[in-house]
Protein backbone atom coordinates (compact mmCIF):
# COMPACT_ATOMS: atom_id res chain seq x y z
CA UNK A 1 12.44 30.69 20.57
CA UNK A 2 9.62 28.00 20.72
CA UNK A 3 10.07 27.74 24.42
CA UNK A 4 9.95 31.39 24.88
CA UNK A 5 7.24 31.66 23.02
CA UNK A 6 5.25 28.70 24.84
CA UNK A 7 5.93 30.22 28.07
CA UNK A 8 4.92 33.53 27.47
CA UNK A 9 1.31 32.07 25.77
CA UNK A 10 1.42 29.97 29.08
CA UNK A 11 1.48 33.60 30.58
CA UNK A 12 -1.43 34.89 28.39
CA UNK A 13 -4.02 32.27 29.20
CA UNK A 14 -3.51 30.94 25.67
CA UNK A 15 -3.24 27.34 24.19
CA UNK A 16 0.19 25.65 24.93
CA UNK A 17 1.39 24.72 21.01
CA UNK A 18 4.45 22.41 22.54
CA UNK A 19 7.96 22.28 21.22
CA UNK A 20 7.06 22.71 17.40
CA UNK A 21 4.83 25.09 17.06
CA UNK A 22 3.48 24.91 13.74
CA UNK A 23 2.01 21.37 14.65
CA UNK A 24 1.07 22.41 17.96
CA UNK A 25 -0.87 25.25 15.78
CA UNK A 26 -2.32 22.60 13.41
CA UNK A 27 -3.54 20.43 15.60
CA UNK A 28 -5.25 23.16 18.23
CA UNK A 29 -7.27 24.79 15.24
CA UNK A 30 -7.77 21.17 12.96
CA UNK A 31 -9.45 20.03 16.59
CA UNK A 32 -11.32 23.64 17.09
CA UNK A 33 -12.93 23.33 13.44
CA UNK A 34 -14.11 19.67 13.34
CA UNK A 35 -15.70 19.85 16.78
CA UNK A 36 -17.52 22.85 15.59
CA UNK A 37 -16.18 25.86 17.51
CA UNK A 38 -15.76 27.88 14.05
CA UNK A 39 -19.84 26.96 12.70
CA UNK A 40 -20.94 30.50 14.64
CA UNK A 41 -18.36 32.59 14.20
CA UNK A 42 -16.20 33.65 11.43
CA UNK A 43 -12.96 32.16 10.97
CA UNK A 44 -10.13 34.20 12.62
CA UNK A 45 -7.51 36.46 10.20
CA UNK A 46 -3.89 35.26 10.52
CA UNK A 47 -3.16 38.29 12.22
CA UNK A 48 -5.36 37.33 15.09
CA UNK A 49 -4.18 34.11 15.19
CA UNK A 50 -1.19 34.72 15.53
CA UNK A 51 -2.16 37.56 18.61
CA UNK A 52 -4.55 34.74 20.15
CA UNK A 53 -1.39 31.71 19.95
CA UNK A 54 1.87 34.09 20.48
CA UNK A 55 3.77 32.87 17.49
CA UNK A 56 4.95 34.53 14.40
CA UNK A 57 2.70 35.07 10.98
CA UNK A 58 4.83 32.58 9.48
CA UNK A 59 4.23 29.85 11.71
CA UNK A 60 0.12 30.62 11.03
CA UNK A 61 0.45 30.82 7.49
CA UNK A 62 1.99 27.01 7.28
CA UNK A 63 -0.50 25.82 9.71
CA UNK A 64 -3.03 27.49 7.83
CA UNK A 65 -1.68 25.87 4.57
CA UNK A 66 -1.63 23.19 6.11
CA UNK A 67 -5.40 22.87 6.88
CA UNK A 68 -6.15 24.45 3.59
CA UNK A 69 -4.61 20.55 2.13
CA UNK A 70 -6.61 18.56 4.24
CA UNK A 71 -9.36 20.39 2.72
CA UNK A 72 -11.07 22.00 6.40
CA UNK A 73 -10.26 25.57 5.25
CA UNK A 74 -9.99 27.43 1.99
CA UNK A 75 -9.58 30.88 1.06
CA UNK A 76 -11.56 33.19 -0.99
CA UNK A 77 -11.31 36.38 -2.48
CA UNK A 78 -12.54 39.88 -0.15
CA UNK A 79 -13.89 36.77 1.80
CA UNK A 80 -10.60 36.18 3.50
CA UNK A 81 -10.47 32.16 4.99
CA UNK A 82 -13.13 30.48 5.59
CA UNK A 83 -14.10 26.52 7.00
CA UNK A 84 -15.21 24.04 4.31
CA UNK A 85 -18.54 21.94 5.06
CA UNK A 86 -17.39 19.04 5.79
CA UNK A 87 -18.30 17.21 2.53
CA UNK A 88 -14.64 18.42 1.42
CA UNK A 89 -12.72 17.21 4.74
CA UNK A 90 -10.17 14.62 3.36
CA UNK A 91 -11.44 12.06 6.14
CA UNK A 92 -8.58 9.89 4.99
CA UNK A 93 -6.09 12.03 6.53
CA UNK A 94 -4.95 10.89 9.90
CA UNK A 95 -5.38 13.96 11.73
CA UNK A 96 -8.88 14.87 10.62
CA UNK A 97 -9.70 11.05 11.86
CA UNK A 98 -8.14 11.85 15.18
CA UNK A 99 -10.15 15.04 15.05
CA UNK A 100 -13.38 13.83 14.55
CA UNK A 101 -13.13 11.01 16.85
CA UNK A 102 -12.35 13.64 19.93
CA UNK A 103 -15.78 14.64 19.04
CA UNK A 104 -18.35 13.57 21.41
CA UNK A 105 -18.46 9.62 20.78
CA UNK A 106 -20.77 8.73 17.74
CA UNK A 107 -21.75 5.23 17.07
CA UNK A 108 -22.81 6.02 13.80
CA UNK A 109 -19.08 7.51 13.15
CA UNK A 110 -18.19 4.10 14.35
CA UNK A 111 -20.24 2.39 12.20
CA UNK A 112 -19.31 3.85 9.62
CA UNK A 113 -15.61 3.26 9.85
CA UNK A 114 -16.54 -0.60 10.07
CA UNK A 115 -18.44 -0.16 6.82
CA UNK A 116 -15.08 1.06 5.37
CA UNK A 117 -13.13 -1.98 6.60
CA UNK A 118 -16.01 -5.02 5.62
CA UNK A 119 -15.14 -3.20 2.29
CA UNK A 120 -11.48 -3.70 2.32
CA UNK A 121 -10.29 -6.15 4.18
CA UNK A 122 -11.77 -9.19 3.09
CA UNK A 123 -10.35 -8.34 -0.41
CA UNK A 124 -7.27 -7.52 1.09
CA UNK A 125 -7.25 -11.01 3.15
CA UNK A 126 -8.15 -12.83 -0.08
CA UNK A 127 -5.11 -10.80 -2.35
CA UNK A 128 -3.04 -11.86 0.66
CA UNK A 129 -3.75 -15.75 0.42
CA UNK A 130 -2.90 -15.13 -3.33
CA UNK A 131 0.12 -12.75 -3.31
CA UNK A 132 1.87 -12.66 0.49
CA UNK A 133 5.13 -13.55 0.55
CA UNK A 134 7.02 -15.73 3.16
CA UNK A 135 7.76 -12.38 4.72
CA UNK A 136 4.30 -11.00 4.59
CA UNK A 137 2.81 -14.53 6.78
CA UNK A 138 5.55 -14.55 9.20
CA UNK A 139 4.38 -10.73 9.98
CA UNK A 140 1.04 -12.06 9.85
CA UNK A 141 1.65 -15.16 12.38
CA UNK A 142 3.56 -12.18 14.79
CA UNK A 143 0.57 -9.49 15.04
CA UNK A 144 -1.62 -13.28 15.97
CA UNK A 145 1.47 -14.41 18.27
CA UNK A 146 1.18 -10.88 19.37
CA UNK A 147 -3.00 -11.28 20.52
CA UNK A 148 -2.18 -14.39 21.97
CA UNK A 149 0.40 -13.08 24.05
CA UNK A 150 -2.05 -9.66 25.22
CA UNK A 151 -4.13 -12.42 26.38
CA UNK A 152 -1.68 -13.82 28.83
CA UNK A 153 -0.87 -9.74 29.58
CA UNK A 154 2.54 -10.04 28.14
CA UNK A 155 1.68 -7.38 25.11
CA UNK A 156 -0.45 -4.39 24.48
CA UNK A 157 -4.60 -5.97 23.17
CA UNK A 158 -4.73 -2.83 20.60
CA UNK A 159 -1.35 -3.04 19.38
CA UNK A 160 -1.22 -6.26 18.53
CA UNK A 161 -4.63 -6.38 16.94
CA UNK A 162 -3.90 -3.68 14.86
CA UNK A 163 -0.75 -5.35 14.01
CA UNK A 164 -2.02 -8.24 12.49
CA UNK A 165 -4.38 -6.46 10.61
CA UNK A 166 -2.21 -4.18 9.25
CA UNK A 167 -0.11 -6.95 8.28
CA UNK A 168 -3.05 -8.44 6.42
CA UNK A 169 -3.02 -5.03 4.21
CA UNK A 170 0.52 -4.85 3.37
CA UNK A 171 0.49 -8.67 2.62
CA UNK A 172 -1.92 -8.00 0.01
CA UNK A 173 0.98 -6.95 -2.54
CA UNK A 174 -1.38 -4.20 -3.30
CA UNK A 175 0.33 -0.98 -2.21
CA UNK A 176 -3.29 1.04 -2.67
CA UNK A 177 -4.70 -1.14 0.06
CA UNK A 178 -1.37 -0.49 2.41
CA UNK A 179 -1.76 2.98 1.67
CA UNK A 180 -5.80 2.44 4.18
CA UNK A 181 -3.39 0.97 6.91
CA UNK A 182 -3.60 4.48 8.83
CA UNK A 183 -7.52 4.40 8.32
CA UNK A 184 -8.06 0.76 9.42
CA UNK A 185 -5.52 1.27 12.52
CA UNK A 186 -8.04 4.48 13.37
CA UNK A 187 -11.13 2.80 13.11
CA UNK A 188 -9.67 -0.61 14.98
CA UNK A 189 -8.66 1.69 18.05
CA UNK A 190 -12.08 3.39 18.41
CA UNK A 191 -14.03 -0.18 17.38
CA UNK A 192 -12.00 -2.04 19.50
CA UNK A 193 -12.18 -0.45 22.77
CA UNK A 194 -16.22 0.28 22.27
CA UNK A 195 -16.46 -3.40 21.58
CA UNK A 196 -14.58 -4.35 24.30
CA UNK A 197 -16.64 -2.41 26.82
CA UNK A 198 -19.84 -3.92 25.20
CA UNK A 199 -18.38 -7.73 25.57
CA UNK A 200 -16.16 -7.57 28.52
CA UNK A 201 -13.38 -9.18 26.66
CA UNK A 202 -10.68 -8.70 24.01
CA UNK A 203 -11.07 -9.66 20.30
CA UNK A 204 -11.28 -13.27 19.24
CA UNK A 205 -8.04 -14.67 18.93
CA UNK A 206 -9.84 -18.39 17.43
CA UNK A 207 -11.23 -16.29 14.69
CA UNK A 208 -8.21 -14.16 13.75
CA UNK A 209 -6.60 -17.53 13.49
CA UNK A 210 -9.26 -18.25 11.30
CA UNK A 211 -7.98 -15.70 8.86
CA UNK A 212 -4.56 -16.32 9.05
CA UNK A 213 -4.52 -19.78 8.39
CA UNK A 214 -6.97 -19.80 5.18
CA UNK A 215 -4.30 -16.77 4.19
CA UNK A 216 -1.24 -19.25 5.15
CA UNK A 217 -3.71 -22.34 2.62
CA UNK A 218 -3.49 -19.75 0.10
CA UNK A 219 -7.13 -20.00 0.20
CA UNK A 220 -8.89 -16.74 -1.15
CA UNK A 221 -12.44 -17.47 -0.39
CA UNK A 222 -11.76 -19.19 3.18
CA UNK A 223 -9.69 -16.00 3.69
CA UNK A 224 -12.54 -13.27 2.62
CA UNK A 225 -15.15 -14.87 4.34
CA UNK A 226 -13.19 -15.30 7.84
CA UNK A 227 -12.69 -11.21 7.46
CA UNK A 228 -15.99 -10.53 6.97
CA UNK A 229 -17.20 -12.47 9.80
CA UNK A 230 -15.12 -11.23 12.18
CA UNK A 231 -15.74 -7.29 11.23
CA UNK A 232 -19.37 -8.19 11.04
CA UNK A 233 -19.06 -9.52 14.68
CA UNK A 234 -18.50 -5.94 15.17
CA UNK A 235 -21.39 -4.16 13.13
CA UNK A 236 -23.43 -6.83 14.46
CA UNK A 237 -22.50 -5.28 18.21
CA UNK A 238 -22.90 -1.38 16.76
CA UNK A 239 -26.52 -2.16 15.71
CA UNK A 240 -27.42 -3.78 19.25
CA UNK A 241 -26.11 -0.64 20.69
CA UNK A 242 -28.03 1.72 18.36
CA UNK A 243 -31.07 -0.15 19.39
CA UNK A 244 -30.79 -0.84 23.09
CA UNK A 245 -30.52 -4.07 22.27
CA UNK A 246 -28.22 -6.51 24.46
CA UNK A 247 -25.81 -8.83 22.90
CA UNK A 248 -26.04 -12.04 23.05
């Protein structure tokens, strides 16, 4: 049924929804309100949403559910649903992230997903160097192994970064800073690759090491402050580009 029904929007002129097509739904209107297209016109019934994407009211009403818990829509009474400002948007979830970041590029956006991390991860680095288990530093030691290995082109330069800093949250024994893992992998693909046009190069392997080895001392302060040097390498590079500056 979901292939008919892809084929026959494919037909129509209208947006291809894929093989599930309640996500496929999700994602085409999460993507249509963050970037704006419902601030000038009102949002559509689930009727015509279901006319304009060729799939059944049911399959609208869950996406539209859907939505409704990530906090981008709500409905009201003789009102019928409407967009939330975005003051309401749970920017925590992963898909409004992805969502806003296919926006067109904001450094400020950028920015402020740094600001996030210089506020978590050097507490998670230093809970890490207190509380990581064996387990927890060998993971560590691979997402660094991983970087080192990027360097040489034997791994993916994102992936591994993100690895060992993901590894840094969950070694933190803290599951409420494991739960920002999806956040901080966000904000390290979009800082990451901005960064890396600005420099030329990949991320510092010396001063990731940095951090894991005051971690592997079991030295908390070592371990905070070699986190908040290296994200504030990268605000340091957002505020040169917001002011024409050049780095140095």
């Amino acid at each position: 049924m979901a292939f008919e029904l892809s084929a026959q929007a494919r037909d129509e002129g209208r947006p291809e929804l894929g093989r599930n097509l309640t996500y496929g739904l999700l994602d085409n209107l999460g993507r249509a309100i963050v970037t704006g297209r419902y601030e000038s016109e009102p949002f559509p019934t689930e009727a015509e949403l279901a006319r304009q994407h060729g799939v059944s009211r049911s399959v609208t009403r869950e996406a539209v559910k859907m939505l409704t818990a990530k906090g981008l829509l709500s409905a009201r009474p003789r009102q019928g649903t409407v967009v939330r400002p975005t003051s309401t948007w749970n920017l925590f979830d992963t898909d409004v992230l992805h969502w806003l970041l296919e926006r067109q590029f904001s450094v400020e956006l950028l920015k402020q997903f740094n600001q996030l991390r210089v506020a978590i991860e050097p507490e998670a680095a230093a809970l890490a160097a207190r509380f990581a288990t064996e387990a927890d530093l060998e993971r560590i030691s691979e997402g660094l192994d991983r970087m080192e290995a990027a360097e040489n082109g034997h791994d993916d330069t994102l992936e591994a970064d993100i690895a060992f800093h993901v590894a840094i949250l969950r070694g933190s024994g803290n599951p409420f800073y494991a739960q920002f893992r999806d956040v901080v992998s966000t904000a390290l693909r979009t800082s990451i690759r901005f960064t890396n046009r600005i420099k030329g190069r990949s991320a510092s392997v010396a001063d990731h090491a940095a951090v894991r080895d005051a971690i592997r001392d079991r030295d908390p302060e070592a371990a905070r402050a070699a986190m908040r040097a290296l994200i504030g390498d990268v605000l340091e590079l957002i505020d040169e580009a917001e002011t024409g500056k050049k780095p140095a």
